[in-house]
Protein backbone atom coordinates (compact mmCIF):
# COMPACT_ATOMS: atom_id res chain seq x y z
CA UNK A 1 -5.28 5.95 17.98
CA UNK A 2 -5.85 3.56 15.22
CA UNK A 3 -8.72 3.25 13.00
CA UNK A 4 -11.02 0.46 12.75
CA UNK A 5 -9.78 -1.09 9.32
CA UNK A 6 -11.69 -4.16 9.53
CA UNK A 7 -15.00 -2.43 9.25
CA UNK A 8 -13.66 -0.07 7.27
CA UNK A 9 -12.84 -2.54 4.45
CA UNK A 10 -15.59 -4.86 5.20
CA UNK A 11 -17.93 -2.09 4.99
CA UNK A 12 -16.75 -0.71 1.58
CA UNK A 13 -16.97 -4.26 0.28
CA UNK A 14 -20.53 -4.20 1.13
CA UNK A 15 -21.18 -1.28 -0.20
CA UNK A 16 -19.06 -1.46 -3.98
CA UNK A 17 -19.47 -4.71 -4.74
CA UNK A 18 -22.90 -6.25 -2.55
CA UNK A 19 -22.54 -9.80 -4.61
CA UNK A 20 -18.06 -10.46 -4.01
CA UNK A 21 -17.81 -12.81 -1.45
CA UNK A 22 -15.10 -11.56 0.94
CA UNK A 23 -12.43 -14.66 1.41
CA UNK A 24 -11.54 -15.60 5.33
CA UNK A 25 -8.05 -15.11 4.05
CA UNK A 26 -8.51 -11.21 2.99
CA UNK A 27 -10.62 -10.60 6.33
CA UNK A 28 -7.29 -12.26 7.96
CA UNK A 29 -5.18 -9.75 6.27
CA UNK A 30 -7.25 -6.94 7.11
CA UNK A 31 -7.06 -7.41 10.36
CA UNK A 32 -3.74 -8.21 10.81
CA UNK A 33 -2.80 -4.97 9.47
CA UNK A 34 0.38 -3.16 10.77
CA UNK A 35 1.91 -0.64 8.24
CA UNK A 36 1.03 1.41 4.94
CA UNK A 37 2.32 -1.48 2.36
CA UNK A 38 -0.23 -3.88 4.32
CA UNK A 39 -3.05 -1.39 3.45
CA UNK A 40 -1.85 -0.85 0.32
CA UNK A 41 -1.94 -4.80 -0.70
CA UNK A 42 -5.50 -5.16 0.45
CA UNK A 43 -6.70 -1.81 -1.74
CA UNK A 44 -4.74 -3.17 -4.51
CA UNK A 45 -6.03 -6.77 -4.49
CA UNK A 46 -9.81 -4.80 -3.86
CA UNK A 47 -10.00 -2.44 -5.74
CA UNK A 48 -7.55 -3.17 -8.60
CA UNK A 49 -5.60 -0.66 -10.37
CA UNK A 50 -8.15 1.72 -11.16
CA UNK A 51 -8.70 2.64 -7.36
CA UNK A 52 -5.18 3.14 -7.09
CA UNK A 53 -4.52 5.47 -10.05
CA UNK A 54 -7.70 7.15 -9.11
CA UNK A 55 -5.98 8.32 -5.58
CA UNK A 56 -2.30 8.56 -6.34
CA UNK A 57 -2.40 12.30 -4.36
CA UNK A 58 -3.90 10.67 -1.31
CA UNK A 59 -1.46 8.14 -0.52
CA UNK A 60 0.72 8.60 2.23
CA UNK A 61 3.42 6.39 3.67
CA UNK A 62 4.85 6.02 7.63
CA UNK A 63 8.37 5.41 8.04
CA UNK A 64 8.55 1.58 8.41
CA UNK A 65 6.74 1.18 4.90
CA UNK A 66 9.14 3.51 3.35
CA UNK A 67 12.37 1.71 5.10
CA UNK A 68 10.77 -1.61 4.19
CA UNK A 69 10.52 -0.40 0.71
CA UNK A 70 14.15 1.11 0.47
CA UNK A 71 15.53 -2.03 1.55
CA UNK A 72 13.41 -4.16 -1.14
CA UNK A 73 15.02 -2.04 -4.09
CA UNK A 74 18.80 -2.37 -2.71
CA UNK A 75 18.27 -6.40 -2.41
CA UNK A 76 16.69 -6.38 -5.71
CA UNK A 77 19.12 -4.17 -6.84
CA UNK A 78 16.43 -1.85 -8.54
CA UNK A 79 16.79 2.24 -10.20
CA UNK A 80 14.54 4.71 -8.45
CA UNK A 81 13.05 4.08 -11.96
CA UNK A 82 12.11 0.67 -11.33
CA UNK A 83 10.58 0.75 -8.34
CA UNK A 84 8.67 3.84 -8.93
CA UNK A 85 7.16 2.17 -11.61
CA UNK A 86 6.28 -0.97 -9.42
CA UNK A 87 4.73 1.08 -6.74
CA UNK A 88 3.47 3.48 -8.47
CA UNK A 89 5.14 6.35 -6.87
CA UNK A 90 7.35 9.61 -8.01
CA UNK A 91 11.52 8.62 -8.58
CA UNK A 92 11.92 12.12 -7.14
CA UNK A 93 9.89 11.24 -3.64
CA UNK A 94 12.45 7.81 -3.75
CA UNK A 95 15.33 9.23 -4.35
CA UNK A 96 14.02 12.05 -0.69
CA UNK A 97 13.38 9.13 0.79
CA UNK A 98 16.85 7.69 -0.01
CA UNK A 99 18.23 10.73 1.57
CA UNK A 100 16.16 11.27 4.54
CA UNK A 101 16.12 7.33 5.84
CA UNK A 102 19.73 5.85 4.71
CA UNK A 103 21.51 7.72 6.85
């Protein structure tokens, strides 16, 4: 079962911020949403970085978003360093990933 995201989002938007006008193009994204790093994008483009610092211990991540994200470090040729600095996630929950997923 998958939640409702559209009125999820929509809803918080009315909510926070009464007077943002909500783009066609973000209600597109929202609901064309089909893994973690999708949701992730929208919060980040809502809410900004505060939001996201704010929950760090809440995020979670399904398998295609971590694959997807594996495979952007080795074609950008990045250090666990690098790209837990982009997304702002632990080098040491990469580098499990790294074992768990490239085998």
């Amino acid at each position: 079962m998958k939640p409702n995201y559209t009125r999820i989002y929509l809803d918080i938007i009315k909510y926070k911020n009464k007077e943002k006008i909500v783009s066609q193009e973000l209600v597109k994204k929202i609901n064309n949403i089909k893994i973690v790093k999708d949701i992730l994008e929208i919060e980040k483009e809502l809410f900004k970085d505060n939001y996201l610092r704010q929950n760090q211990k809440l995020k979670s991540y399904d398998e295609p978003t971590i694959k997807l994200i594996l495979k952007y470090q080795k074609k950008n040729q990045l250090t666990n360093l690098e790209l837990a600095k982009q997304y702002n996630i632990s080098r040491n929950t990469i580098a499990r990933w790294k074992k768990n997923f490239n085998k």
